[in-house]
PDB file of N, CA and C in Angstrom:
ATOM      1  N   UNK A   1      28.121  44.379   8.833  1.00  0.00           N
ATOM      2  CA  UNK A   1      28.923  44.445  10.029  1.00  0.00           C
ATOM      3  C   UNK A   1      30.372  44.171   9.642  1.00  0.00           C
ATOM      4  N   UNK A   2      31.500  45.558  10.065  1.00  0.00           N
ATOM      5  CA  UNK A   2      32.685  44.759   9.749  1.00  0.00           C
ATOM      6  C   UNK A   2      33.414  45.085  10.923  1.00  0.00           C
ATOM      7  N   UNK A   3      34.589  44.153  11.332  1.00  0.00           N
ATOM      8  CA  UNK A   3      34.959  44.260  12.775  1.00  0.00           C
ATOM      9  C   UNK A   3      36.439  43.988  11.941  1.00  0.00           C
ATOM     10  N   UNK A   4      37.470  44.467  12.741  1.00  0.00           N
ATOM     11  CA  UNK A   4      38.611  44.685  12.430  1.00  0.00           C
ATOM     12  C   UNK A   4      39.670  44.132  13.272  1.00  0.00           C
ATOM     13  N   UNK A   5      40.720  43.396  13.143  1.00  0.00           N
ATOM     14  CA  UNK A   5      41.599  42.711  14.173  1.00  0.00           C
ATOM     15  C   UNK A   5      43.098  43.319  13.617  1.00  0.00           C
ATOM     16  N   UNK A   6      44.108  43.752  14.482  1.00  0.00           N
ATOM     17  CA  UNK A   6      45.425  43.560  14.239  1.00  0.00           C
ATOM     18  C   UNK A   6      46.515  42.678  14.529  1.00  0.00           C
ATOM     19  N   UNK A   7      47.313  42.407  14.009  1.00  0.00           N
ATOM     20  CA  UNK A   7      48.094  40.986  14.110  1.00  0.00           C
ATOM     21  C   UNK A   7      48.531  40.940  15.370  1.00  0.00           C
ATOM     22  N   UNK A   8      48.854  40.218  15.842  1.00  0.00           N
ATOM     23  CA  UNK A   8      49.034  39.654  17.687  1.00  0.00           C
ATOM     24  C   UNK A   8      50.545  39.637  17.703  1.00  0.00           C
ATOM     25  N   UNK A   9      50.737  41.411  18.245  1.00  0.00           N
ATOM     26  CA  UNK A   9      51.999  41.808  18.690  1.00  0.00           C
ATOM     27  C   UNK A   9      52.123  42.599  20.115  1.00  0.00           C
ATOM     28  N   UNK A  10      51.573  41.905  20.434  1.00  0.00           N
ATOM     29  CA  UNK A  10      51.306  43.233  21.034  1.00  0.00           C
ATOM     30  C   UNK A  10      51.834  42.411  22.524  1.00  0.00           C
ATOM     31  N   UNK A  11      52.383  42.473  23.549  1.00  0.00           N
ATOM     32  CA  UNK A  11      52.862  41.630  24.662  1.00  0.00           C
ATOM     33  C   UNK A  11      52.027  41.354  26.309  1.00  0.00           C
ATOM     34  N   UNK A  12      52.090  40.589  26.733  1.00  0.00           N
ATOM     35  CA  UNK A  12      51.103  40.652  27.835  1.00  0.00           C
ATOM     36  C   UNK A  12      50.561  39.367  28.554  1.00  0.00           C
ATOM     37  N   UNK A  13      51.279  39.219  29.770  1.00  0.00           N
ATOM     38  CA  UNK A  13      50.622  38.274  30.344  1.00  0.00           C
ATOM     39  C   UNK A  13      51.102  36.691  29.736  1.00  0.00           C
ATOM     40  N   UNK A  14      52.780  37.254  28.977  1.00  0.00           N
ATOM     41  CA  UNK A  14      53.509  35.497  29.145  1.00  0.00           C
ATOM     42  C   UNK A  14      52.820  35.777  27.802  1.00  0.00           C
ATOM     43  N   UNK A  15      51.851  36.380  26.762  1.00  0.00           N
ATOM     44  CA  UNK A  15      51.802  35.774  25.409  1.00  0.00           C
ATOM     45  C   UNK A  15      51.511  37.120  24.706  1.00  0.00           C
ATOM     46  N   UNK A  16      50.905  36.953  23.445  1.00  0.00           N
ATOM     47  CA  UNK A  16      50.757  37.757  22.279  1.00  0.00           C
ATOM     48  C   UNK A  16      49.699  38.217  21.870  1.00  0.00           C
ATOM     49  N   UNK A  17      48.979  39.736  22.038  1.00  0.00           N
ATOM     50  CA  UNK A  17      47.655  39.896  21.519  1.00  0.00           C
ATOM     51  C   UNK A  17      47.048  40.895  20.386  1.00  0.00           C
ATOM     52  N   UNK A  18      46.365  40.678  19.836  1.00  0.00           N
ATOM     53  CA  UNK A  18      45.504  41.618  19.366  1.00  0.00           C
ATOM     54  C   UNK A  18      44.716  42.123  19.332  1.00  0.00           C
ATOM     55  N   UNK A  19      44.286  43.238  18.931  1.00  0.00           N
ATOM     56  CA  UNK A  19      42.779  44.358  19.383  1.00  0.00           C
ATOM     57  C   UNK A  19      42.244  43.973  18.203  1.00  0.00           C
ATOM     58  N   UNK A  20      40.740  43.712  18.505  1.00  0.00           N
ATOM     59  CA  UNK A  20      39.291  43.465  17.881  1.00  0.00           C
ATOM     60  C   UNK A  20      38.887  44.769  17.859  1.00  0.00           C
ATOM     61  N   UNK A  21      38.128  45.347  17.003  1.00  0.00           N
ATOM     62  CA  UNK A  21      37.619  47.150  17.331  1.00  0.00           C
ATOM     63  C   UNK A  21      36.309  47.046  15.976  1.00  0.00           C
ATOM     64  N   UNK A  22      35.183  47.654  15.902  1.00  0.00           N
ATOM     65  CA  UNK A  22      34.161  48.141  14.968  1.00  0.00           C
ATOM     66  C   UNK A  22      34.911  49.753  14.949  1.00  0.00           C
ATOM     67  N   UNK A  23      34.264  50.055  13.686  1.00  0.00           N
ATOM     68  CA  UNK A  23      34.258  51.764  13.263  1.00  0.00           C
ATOM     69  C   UNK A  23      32.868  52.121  12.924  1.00  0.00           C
ATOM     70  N   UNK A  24      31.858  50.985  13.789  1.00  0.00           N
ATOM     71  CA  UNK A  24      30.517  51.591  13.332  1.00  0.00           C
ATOM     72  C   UNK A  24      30.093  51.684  15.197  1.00  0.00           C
ATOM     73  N   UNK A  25      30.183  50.713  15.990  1.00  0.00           N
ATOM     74  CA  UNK A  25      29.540  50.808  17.204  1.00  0.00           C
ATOM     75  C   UNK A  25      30.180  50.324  18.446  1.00  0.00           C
ATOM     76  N   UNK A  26      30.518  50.470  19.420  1.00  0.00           N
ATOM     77  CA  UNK A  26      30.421  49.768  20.634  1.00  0.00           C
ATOM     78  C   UNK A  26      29.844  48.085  20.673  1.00  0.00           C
ATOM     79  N   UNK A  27      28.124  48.510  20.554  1.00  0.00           N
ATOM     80  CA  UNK A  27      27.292  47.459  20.446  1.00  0.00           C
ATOM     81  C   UNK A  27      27.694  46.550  19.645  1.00  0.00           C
ATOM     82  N   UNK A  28      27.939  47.100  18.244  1.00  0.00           N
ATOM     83  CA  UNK A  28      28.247  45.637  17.182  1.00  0.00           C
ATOM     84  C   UNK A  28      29.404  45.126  17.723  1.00  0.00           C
ATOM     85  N   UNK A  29      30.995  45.812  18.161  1.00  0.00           N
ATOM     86  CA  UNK A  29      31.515  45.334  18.893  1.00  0.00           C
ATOM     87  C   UNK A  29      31.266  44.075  19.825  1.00  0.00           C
ATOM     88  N   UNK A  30      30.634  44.370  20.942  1.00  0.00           N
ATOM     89  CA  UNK A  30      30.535  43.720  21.836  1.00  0.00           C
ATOM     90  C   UNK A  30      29.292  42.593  21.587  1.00  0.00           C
ATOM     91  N   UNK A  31      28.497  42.591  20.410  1.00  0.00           N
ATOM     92  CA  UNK A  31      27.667  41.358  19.759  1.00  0.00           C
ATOM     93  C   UNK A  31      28.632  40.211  19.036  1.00  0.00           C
ATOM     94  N   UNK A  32      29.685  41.121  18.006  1.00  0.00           N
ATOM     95  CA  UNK A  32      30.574  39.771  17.735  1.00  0.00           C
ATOM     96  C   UNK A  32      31.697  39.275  18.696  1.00  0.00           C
ATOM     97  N   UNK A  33      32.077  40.213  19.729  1.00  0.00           N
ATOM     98  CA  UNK A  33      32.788  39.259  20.867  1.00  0.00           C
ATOM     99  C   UNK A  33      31.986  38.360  21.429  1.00  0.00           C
ATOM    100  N   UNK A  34      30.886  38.934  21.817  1.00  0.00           N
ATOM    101  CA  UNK A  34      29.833  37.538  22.355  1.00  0.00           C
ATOM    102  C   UNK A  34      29.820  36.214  21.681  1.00  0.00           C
ATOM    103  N   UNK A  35      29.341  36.713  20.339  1.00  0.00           N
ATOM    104  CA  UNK A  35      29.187  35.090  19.421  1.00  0.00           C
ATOM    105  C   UNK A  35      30.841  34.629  19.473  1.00  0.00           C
ATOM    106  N   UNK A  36      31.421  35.276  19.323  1.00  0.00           N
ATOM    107  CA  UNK A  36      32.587  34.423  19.983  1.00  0.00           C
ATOM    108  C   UNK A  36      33.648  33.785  20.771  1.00  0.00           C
ATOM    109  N   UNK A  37      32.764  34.215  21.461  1.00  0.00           N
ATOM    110  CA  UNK A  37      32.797  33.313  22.914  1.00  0.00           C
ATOM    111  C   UNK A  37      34.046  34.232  23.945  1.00  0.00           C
ATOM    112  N   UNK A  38      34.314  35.521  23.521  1.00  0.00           N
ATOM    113  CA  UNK A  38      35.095  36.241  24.412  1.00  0.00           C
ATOM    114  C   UNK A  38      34.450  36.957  25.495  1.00  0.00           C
ATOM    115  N   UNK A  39      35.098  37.057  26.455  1.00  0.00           N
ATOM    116  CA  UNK A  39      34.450  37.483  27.679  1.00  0.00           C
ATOM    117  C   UNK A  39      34.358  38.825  28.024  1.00  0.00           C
ATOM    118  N   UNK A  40      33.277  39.576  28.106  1.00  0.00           N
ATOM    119  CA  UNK A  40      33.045  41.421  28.471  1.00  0.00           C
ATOM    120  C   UNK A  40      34.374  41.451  29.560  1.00  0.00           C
ATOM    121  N   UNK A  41      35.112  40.820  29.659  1.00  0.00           N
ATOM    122  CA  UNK A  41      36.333  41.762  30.712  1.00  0.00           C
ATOM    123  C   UNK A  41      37.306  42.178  29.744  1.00  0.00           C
ATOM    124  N   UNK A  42      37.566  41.331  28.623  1.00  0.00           N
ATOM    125  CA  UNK A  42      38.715  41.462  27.826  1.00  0.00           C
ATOM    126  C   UNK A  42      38.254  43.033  26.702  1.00  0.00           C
ATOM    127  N   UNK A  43      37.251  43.497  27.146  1.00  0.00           N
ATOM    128  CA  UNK A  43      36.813  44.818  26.690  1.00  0.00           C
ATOM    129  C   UNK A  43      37.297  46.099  27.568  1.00  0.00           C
ATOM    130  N   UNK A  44      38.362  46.526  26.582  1.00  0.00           N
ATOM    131  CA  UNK A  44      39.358  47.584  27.402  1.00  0.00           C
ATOM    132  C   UNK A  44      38.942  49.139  26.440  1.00  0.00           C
ATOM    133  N   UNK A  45      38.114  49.673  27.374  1.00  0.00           N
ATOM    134  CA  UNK A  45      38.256  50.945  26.617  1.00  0.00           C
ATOM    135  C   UNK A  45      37.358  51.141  25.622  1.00  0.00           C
ATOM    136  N   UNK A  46      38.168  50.656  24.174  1.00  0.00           N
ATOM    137  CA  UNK A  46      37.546  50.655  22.998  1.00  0.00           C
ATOM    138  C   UNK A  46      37.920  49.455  22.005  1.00  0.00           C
ATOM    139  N   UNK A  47      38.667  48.834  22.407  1.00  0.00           N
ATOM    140  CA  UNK A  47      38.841  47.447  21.773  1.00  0.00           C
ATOM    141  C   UNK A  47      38.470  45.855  22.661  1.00  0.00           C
ATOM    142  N   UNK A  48      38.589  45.098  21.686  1.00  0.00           N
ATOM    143  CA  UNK A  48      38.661  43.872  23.115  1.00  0.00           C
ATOM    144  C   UNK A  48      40.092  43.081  22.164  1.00  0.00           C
ATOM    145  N   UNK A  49      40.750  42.754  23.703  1.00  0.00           N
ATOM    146  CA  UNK A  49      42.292  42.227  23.725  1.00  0.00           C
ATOM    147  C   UNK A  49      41.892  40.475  23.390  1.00  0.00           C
ATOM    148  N   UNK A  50      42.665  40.424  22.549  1.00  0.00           N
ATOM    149  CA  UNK A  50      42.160  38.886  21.905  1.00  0.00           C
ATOM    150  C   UNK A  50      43.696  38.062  21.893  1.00  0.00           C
ATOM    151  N   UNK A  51      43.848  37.201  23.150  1.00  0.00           N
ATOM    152  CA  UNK A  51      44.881  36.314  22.890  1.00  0.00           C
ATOM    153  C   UNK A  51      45.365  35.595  21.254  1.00  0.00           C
ATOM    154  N   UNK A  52      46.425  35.739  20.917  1.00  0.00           N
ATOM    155  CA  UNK A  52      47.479  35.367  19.644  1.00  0.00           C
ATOM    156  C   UNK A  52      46.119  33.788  19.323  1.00  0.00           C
ATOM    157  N   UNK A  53      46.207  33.023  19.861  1.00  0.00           N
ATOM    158  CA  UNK A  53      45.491  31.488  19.809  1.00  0.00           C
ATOM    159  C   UNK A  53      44.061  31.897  19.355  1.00  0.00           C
ATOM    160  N   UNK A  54      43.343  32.879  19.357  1.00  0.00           N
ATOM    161  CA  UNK A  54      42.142  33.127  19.215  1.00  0.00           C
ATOM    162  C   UNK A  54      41.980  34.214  17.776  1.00  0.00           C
ATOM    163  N   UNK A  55      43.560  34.411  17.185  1.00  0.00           N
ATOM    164  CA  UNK A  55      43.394  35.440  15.944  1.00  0.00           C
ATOM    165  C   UNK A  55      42.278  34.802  15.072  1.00  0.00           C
ATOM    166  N   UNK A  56      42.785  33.734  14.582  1.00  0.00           N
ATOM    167  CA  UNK A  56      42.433  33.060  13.161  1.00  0.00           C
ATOM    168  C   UNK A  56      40.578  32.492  13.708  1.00  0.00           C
ATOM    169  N   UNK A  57      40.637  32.081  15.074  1.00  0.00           N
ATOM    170  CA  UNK A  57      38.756  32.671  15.204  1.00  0.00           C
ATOM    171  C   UNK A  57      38.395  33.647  14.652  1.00  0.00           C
ATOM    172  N   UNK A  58      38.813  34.686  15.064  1.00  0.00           N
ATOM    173  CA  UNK A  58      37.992  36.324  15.019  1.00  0.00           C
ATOM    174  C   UNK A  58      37.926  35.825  13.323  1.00  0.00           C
ATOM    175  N   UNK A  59      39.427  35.527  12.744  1.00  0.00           N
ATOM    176  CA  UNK A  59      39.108  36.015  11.217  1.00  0.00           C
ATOM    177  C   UNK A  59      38.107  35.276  10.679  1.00  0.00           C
ATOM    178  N   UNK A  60      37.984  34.087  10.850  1.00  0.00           N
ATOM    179  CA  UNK A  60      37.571  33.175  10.654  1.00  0.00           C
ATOM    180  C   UNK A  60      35.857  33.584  10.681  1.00  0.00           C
ATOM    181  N   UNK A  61      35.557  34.429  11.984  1.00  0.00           N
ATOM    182  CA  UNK A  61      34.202  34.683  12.000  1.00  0.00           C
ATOM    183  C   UNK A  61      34.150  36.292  11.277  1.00  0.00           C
ATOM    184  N   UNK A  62      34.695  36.378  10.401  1.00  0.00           N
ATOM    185  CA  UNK A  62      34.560  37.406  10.197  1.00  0.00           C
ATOM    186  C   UNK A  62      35.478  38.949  10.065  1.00  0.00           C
ATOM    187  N   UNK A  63      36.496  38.922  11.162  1.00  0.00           N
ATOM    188  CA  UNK A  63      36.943  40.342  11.361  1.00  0.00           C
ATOM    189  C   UNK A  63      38.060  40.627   9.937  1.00  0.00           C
ATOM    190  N   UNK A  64      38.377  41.797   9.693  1.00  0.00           N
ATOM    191  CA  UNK A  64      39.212  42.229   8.968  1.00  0.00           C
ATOM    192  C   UNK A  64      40.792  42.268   9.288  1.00  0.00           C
ATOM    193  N   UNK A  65      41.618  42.052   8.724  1.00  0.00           N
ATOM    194  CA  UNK A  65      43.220  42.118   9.257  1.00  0.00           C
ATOM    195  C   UNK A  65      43.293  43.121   8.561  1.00  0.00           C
ATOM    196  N   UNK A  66      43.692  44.219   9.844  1.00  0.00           N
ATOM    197  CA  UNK A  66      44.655  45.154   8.775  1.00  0.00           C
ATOM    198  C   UNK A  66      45.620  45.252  10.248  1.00  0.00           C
ATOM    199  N   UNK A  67      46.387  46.614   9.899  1.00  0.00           N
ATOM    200  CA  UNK A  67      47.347  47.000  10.786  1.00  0.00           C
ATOM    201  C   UNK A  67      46.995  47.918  12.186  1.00  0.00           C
ATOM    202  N   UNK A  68      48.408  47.813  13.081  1.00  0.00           N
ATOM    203  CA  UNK A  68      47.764  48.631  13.814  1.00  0.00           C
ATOM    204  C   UNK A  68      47.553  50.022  13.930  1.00  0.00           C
ATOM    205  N   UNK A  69      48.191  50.464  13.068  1.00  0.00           N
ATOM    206  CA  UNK A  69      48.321  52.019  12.700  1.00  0.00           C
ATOM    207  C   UNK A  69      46.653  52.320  11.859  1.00  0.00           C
ATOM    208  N   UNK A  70      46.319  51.451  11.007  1.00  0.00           N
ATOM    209  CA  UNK A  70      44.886  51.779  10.344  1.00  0.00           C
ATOM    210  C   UNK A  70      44.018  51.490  11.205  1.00  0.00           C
ATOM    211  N   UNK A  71      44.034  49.977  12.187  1.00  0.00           N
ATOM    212  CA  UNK A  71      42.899  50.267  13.425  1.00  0.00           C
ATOM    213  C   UNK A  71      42.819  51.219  13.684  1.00  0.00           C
ATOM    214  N   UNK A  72      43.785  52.308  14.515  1.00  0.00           N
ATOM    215  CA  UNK A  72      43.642  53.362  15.275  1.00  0.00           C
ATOM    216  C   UNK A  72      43.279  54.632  14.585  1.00  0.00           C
ATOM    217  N   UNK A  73      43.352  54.527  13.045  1.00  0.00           N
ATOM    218  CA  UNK A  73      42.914  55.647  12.312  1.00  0.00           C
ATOM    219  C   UNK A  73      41.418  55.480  12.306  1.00  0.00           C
ATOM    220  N   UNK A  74      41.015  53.951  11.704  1.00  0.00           N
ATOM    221  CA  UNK A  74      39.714  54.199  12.045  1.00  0.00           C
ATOM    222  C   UNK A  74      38.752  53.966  13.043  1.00  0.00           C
ATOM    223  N   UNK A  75      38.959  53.678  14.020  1.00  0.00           N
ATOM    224  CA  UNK A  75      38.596  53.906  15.333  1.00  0.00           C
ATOM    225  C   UNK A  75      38.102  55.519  15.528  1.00  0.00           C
ATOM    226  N   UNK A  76      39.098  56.014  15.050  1.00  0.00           N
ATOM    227  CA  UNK A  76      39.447  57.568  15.157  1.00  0.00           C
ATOM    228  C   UNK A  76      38.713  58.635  14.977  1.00  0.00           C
ATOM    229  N   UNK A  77      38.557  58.167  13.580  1.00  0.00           N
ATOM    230  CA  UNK A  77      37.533  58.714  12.004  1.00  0.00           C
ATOM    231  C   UNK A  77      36.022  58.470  12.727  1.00  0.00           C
ATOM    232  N   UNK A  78      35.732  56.869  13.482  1.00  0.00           N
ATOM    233  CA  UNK A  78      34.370  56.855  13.544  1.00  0.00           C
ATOM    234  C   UNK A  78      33.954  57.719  15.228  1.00  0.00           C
ATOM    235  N   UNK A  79      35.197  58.307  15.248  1.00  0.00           N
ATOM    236  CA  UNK A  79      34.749  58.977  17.274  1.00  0.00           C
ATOM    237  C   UNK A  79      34.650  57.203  17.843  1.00  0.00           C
ATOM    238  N   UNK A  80      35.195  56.624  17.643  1.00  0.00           N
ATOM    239  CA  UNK A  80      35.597  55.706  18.716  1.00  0.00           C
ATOM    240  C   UNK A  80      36.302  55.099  19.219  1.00  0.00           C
ATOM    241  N   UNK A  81      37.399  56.292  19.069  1.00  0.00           N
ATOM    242  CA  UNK A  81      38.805  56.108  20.035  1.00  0.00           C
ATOM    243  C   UNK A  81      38.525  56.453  20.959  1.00  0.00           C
ATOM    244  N   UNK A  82      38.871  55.963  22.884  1.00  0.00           N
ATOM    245  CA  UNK A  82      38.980  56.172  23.880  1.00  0.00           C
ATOM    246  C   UNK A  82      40.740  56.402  24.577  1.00  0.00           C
ATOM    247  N   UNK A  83      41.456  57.231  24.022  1.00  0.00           N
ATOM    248  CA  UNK A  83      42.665  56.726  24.870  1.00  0.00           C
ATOM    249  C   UNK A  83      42.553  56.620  26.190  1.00  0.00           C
ATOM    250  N   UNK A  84      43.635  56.499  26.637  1.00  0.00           N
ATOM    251  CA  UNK A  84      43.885  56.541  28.275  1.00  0.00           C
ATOM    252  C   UNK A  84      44.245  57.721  28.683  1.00  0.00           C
ATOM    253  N   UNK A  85      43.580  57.782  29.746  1.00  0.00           N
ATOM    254  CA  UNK A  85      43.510  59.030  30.566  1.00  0.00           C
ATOM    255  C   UNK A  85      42.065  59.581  30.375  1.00  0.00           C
ATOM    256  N   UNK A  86      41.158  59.280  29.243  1.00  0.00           N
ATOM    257  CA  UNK A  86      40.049  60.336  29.172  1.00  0.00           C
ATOM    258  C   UNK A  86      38.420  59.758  29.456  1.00  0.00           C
ATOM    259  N   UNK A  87      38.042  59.901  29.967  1.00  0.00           N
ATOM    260  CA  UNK A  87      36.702  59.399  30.373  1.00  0.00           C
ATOM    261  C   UNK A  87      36.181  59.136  29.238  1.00  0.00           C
ATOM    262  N   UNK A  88      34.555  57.936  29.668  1.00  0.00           N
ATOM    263  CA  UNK A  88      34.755  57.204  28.275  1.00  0.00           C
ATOM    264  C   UNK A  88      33.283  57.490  28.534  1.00  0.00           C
ATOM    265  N   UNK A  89      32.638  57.960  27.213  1.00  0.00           N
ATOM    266  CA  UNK A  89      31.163  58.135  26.851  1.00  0.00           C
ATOM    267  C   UNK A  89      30.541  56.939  27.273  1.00  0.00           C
ATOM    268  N   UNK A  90      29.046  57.296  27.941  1.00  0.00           N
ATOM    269  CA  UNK A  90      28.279  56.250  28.098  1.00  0.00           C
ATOM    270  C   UNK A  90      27.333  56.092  26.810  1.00  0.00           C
ATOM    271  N   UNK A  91      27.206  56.776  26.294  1.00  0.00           N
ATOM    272  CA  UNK A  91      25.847  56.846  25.291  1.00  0.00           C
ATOM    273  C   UNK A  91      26.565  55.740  24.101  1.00  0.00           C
ATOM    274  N   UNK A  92      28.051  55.796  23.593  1.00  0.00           N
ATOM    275  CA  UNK A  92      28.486  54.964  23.078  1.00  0.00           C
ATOM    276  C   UNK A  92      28.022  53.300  23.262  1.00  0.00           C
ATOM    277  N   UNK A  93      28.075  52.498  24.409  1.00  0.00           N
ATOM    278  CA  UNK A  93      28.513  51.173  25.472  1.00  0.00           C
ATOM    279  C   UNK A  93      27.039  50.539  24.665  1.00  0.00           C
TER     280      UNK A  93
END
């Protein structure tokens, strides 16, 4: 299982975040947000939005740091980019 985080730049809500994302599943996704203790709302799309204070968890349990330009490549590569605007597969979730 490898889960992927980008550094917490991202602005919102008075602080700083970063996207959590798999390039293998939805599911594995949303199994290591569970074990760590993030909540199915902060699941947008195709990532989950991870407050700046909660980076060094994710890494800590695991996720990969890279950038945000390579998240979105491989997101991409595995068909599990969702942008905005486009309806989002159920068979993925």
């Amino acid at each position: 299982m490898t889960l992927y985080i980008d550094p917490p730049s991202w602005p919102g809500h008075g602080r700083m975040w970063s996207h959590l994302v798999s390039d293998v599943s939805f599911q594995e996704l949303h199994v290591f947000a569970a074990e760590l203790g993030v909540p199915r709302r902060a699941f947008e799309r195709d990532h989950y939005d991870i407050p700046s204070h909660r980076y060094a968890d994710a890494v800590a349990a695991g996720a990969v740091e890279i950038g945000s330009k390579e998240l979105v490549r491989r997101i991409t590569a595995a068909g599990l980019r969702r942008p905005k605007g486009r309806p989002a597969p159920s068979v993925r979730d």
